[in-house]
C-alpha atoms as a PDB file:
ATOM      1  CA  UNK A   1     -11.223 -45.938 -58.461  1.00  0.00           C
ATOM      2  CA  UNK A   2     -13.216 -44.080 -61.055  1.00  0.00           C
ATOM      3  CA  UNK A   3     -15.514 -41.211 -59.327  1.00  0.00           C
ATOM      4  CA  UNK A   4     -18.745 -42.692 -60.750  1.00  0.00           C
ATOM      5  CA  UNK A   5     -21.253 -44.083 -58.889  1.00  0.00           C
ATOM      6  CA  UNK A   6     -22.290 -47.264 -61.416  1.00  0.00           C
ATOM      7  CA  UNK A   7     -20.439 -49.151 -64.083  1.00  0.00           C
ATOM      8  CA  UNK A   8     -21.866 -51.259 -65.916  1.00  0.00           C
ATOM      9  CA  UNK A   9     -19.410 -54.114 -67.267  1.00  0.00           C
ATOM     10  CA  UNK A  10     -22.155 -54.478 -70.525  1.00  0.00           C
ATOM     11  CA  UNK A  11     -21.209 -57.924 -72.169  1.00  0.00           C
ATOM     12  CA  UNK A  12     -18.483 -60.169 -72.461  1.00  0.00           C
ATOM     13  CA  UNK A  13     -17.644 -63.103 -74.480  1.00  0.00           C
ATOM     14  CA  UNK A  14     -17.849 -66.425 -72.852  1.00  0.00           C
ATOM     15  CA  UNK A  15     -14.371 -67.303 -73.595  1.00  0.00           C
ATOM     16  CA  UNK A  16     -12.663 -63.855 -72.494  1.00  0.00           C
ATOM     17  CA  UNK A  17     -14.758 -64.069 -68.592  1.00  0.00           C
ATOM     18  CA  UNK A  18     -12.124 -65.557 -66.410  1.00  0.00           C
ATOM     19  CA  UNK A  19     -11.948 -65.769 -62.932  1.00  0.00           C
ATOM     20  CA  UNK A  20     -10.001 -62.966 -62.293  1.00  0.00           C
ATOM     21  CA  UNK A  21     -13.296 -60.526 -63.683  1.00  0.00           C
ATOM     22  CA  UNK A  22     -15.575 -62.838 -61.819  1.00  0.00           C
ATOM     23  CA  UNK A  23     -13.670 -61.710 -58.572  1.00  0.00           C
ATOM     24  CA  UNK A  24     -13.295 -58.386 -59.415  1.00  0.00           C
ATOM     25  CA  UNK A  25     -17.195 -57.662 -60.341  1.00  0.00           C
ATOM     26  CA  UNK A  26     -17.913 -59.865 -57.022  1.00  0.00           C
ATOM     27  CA  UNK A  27     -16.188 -56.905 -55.040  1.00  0.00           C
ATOM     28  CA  UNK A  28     -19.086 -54.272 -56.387  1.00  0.00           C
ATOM     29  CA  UNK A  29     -18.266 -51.242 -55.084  1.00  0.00           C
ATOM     30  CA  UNK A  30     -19.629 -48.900 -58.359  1.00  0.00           C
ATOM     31  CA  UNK A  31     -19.192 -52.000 -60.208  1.00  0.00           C
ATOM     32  CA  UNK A  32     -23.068 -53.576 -60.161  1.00  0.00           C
ATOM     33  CA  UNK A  33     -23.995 -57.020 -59.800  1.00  0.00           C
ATOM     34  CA  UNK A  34     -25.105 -57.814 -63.430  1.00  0.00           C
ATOM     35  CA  UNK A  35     -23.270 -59.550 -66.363  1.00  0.00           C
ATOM     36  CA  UNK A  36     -24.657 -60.033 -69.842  1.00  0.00           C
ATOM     37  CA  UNK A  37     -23.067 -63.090 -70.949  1.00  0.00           C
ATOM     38  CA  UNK A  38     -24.441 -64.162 -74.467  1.00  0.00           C
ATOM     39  CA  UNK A  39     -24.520 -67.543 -74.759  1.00  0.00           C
ATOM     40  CA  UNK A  40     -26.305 -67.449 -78.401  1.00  0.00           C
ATOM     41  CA  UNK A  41     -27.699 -71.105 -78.534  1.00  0.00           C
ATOM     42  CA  UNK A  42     -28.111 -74.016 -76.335  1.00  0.00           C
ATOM     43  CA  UNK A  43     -26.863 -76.480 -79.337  1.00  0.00           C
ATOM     44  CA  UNK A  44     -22.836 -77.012 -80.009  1.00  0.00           C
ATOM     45  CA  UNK A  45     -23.987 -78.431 -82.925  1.00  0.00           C
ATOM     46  CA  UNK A  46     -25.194 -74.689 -84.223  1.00  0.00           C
ATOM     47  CA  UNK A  47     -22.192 -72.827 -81.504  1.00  0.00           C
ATOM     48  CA  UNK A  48     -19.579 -74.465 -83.852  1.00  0.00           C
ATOM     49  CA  UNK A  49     -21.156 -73.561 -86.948  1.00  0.00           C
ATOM     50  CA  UNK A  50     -21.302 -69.850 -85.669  1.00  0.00           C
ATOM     51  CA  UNK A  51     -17.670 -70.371 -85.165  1.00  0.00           C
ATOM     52  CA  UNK A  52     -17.917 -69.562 -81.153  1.00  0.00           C
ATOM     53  CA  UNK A  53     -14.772 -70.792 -79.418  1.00  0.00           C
ATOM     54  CA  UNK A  54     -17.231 -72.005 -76.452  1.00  0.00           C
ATOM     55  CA  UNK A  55     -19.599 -75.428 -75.760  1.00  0.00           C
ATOM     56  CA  UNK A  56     -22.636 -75.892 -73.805  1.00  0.00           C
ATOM     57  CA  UNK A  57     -20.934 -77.070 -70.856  1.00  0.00           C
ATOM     58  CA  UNK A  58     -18.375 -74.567 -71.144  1.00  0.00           C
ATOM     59  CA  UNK A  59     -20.786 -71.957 -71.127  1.00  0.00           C
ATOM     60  CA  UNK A  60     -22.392 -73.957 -67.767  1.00  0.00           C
ATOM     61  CA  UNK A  61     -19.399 -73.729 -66.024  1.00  0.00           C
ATOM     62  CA  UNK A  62     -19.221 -69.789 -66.018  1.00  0.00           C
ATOM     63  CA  UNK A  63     -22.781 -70.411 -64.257  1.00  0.00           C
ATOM     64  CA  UNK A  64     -21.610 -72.552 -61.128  1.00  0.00           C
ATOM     65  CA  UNK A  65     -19.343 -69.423 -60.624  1.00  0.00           C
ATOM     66  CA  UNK A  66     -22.023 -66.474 -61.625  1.00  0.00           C
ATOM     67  CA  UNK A  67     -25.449 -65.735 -62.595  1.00  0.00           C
ATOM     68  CA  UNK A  68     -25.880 -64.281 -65.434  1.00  0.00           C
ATOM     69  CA  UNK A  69     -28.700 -61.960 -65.050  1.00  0.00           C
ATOM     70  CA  UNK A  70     -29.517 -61.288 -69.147  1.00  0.00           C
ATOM     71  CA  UNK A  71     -28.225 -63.014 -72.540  1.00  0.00           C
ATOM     72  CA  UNK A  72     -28.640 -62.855 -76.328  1.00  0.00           C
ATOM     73  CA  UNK A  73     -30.177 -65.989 -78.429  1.00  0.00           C
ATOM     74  CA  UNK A  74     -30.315 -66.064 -82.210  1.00  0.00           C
ATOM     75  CA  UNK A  75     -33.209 -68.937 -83.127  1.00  0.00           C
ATOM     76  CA  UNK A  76     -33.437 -70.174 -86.963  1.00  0.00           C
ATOM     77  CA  UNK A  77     -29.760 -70.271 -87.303  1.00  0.00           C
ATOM     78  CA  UNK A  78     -29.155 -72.319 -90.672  1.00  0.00           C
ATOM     79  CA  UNK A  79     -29.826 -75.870 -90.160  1.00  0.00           C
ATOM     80  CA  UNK A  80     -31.626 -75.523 -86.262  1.00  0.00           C
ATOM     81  CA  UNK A  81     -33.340 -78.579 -85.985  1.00  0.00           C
ATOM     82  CA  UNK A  82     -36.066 -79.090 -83.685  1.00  0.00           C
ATOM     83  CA  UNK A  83     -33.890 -80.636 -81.110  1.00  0.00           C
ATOM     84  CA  UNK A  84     -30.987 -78.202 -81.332  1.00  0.00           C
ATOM     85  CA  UNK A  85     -33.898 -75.284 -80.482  1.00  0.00           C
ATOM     86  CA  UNK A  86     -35.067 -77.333 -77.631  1.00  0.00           C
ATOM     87  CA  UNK A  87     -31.710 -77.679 -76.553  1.00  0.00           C
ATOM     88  CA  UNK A  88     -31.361 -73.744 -76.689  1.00  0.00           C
ATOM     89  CA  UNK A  89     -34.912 -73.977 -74.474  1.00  0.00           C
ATOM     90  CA  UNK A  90     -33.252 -76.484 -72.002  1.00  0.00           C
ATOM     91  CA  UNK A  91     -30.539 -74.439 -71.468  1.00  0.00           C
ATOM     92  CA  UNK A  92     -32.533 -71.699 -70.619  1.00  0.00           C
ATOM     93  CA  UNK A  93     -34.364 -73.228 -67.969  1.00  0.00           C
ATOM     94  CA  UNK A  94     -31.175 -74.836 -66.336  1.00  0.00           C
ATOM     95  CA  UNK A  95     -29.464 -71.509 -66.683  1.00  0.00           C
ATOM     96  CA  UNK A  96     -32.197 -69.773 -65.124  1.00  0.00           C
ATOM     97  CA  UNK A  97     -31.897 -66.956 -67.152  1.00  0.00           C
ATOM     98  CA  UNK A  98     -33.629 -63.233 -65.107  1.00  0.00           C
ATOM     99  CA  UNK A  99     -34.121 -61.988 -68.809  1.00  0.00           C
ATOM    100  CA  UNK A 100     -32.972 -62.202 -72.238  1.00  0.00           C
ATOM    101  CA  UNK A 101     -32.601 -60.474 -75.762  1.00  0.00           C
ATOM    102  CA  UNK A 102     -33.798 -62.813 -78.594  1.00  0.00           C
ATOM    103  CA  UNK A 103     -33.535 -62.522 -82.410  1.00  0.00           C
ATOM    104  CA  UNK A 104     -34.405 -64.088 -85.183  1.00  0.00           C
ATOM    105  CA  UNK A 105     -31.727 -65.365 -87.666  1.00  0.00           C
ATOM    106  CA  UNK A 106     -31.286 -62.861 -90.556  1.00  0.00           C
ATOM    107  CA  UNK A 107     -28.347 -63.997 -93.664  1.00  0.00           C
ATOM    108  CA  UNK A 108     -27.176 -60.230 -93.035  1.00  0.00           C
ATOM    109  CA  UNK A 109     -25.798 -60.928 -89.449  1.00  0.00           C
ATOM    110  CA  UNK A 110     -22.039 -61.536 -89.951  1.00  0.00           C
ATOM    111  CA  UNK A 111     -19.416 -61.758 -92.743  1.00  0.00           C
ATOM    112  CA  UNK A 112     -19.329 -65.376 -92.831  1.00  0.00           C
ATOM    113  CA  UNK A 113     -23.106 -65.963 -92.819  1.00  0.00           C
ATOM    114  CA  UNK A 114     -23.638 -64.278 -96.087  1.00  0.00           C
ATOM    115  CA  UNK A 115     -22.460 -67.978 -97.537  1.00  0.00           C
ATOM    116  CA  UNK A 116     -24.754 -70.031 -95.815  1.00  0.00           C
ATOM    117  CA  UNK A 117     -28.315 -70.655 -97.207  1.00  0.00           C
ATOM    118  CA  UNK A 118     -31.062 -69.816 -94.861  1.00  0.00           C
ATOM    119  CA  UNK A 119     -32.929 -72.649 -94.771  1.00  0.00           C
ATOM    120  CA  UNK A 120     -34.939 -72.709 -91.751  1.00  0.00           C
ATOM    121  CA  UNK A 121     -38.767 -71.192 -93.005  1.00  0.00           C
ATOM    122  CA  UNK A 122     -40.063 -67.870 -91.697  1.00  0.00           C
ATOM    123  CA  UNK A 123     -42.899 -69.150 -90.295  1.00  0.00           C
ATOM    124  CA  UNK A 124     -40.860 -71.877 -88.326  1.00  0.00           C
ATOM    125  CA  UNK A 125     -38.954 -68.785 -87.029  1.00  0.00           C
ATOM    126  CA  UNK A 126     -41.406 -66.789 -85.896  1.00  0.00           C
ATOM    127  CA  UNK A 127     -43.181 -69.862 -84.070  1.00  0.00           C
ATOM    128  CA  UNK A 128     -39.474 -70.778 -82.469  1.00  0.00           C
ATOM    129  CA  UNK A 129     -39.100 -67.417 -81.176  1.00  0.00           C
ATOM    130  CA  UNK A 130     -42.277 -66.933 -79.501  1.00  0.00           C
ATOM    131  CA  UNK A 131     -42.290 -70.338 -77.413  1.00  0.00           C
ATOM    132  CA  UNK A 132     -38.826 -69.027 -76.471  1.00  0.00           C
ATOM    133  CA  UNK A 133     -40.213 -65.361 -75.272  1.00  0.00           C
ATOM    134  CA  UNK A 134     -42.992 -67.671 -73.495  1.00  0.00           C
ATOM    135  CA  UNK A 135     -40.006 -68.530 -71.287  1.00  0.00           C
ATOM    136  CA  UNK A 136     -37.765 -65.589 -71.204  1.00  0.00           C
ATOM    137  CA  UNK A 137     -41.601 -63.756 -69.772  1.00  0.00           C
ATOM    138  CA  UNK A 138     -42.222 -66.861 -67.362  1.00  0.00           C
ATOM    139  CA  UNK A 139     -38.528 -66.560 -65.699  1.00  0.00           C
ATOM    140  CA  UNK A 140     -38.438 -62.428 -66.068  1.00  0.00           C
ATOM    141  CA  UNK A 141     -41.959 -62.576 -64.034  1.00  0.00           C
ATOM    142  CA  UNK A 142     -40.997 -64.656 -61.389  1.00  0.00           C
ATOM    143  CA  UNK A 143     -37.597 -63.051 -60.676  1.00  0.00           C
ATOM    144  CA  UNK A 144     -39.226 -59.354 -60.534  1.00  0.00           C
ATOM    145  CA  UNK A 145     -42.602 -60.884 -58.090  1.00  0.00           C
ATOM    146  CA  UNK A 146     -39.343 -61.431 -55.584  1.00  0.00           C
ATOM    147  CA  UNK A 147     -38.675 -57.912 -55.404  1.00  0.00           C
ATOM    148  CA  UNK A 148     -42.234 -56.619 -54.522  1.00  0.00           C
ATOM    149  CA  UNK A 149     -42.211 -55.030 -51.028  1.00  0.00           C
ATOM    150  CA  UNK A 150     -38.403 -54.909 -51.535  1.00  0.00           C
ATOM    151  CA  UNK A 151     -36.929 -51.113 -52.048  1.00  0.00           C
ATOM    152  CA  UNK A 152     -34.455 -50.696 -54.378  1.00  0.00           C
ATOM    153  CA  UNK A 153     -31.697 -48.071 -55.326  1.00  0.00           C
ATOM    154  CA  UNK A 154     -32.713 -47.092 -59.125  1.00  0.00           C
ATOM    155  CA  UNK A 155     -30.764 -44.777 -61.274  1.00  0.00           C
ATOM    156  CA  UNK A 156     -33.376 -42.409 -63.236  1.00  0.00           C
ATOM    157  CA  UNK A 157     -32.769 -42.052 -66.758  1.00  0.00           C
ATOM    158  CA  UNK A 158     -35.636 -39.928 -67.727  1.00  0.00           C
ATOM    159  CA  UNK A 159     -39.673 -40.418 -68.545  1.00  0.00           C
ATOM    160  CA  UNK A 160     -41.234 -44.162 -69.134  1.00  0.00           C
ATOM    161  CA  UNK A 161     -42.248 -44.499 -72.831  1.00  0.00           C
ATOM    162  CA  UNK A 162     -46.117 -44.331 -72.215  1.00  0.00           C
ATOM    163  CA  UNK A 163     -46.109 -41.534 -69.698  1.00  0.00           C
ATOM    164  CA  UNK A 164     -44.772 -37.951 -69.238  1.00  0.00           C
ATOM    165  CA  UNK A 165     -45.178 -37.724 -65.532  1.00  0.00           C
ATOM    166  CA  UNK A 166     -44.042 -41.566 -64.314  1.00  0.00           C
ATOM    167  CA  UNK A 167     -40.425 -41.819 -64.508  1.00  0.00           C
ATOM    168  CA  UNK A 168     -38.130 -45.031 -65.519  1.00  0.00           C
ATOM    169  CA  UNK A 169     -34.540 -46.148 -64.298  1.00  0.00           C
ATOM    170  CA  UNK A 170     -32.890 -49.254 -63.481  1.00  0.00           C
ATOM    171  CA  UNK A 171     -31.706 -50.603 -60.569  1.00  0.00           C
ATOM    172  CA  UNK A 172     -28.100 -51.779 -60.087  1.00  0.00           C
ATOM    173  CA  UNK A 173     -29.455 -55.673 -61.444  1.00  0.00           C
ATOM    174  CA  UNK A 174     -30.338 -53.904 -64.451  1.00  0.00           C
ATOM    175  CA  UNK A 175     -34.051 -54.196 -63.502  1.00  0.00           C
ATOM    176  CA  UNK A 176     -36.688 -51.861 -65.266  1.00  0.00           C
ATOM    177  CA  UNK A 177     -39.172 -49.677 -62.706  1.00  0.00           C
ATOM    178  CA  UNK A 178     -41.566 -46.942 -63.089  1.00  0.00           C
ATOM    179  CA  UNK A 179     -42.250 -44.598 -60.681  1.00  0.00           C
ATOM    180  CA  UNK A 180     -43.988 -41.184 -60.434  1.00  0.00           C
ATOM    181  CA  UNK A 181     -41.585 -38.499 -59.740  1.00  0.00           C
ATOM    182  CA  UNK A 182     -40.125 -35.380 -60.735  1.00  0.00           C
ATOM    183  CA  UNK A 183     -38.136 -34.153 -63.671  1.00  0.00           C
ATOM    184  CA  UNK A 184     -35.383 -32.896 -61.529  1.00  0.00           C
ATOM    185  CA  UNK A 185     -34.736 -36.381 -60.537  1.00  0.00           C
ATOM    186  CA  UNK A 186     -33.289 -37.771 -63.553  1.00  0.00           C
ATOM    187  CA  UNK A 187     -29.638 -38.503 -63.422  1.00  0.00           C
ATOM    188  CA  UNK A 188     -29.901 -39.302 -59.632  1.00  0.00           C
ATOM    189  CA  UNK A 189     -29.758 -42.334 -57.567  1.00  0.00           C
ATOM    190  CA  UNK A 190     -33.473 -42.391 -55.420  1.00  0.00           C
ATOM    191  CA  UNK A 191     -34.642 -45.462 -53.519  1.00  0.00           C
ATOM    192  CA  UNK A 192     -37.880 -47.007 -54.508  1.00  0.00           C
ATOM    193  CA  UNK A 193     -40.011 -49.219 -52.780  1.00  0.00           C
ATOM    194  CA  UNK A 194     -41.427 -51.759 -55.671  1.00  0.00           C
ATOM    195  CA  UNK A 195     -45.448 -52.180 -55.417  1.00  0.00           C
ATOM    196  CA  UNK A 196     -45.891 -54.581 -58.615  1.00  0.00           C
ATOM    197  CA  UNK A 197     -44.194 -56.896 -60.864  1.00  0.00           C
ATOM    198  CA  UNK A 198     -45.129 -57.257 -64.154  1.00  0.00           C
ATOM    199  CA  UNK A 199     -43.286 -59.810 -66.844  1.00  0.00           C
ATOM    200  CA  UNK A 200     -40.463 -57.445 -67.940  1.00  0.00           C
ATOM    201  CA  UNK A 201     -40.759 -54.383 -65.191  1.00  0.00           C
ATOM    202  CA  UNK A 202     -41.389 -53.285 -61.713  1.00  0.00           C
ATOM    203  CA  UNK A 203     -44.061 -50.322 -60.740  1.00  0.00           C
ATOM    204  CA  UNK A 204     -43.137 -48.881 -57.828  1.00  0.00           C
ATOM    205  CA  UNK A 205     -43.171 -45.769 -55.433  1.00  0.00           C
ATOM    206  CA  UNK A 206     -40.276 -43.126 -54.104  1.00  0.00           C
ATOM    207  CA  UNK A 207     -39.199 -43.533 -50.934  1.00  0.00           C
ATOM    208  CA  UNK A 208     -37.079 -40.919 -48.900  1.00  0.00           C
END
């Protein structure tokens, strides 16, 4: 009922998304077809230690009803074994995740996490979170390289990062594209017909 033409229901908690939301967001209208859902870990091992009031399977559930285009993983949480990160990997894949936003664990994250010793290694952090972006790049790729050919309703927000005189806006899945177009364009919904996918972004051409 509100007078604007996207909104953008940002994040929820796993235990808050009912099916009530699901069936309002499955209406659209100017409500878009994306939902970040963060799901944190694959491991209810380290989900109960970060005192989420979700499991693994409940989290699975939400995903026979939705997909969940983007989420948020923390790797190195105190105590992550091996197995507990390649449950977090295993997850991913069965998920089928579009895209994701991963951290590292930092001790400064939290009120209660300033009492727990961070005892997974830097190193073994760092190496943990890039196998992870190996697959959060693999499934981004292949779910943009559907969309080339396609054209797409994009909402500019204003110049890319790199260039001046190629615009960047996101269509209603929350997908990234770059176009070449004028300034006057940004705040406006324009249709673009996608040329190439890369792993995280879509290059692509206005169309009238």
């Amino acid at each position: 009922k509100i007078d604007i033409p996207r909104i953008r229901f940002t994040t929820s908690h796993p235990r808050d998304f009912d099916d009530h939301l699901i069936e309002v967001l499955a209406k659209r209208g100017n409500l878009v077809e994306h939902i970040h859902l963060p799901v944190q870990s694959g491991s209810n091992d380290i989900l109960k230690i970060m005192a989420r009031k979700y499991t693994r399977e409940h989290f699975l559930q939400f995903v026979d009803k939705i997909k969940a285009a983007t989420t948020d993983i923390i790797v190195g949480y105190p105590n992550e074994t091996e197995e507990q990160f390649q449950e977090t990997l295993d997850l991913y894949r069965q998920v089928g995740f579009e895209m994701a936003f991963t951290y590292i664990y930092s001790p400064r994250e939290g009120k209660k996490k300033k009492k727990m010793v961070d005892n997974v290694p830097e190193e073994v952090k760092k190496e943990r979170l890039k196998r992870l972006n190996d697959v959060v790049s693999e499934y981004s790729a292949k779910a943009l390289k559907q969309l080339e050919g396609e054209v797409v309703e994009v909402l500019v927000e204003g110049s890319s990062k790199k260039r001046d005189d190629v615009l960047a806006g996101y269509t209603r899945r929350n997908r990234l594209v770059n176009f070449k177009g004028s300034q006057d364009l940004v705040g406006q919904l324009v249709n673009v017909k996608i040329l190439e996918a890369k792993s995280y972004s879509l290059v692509g051409e206005i169309v009238e």
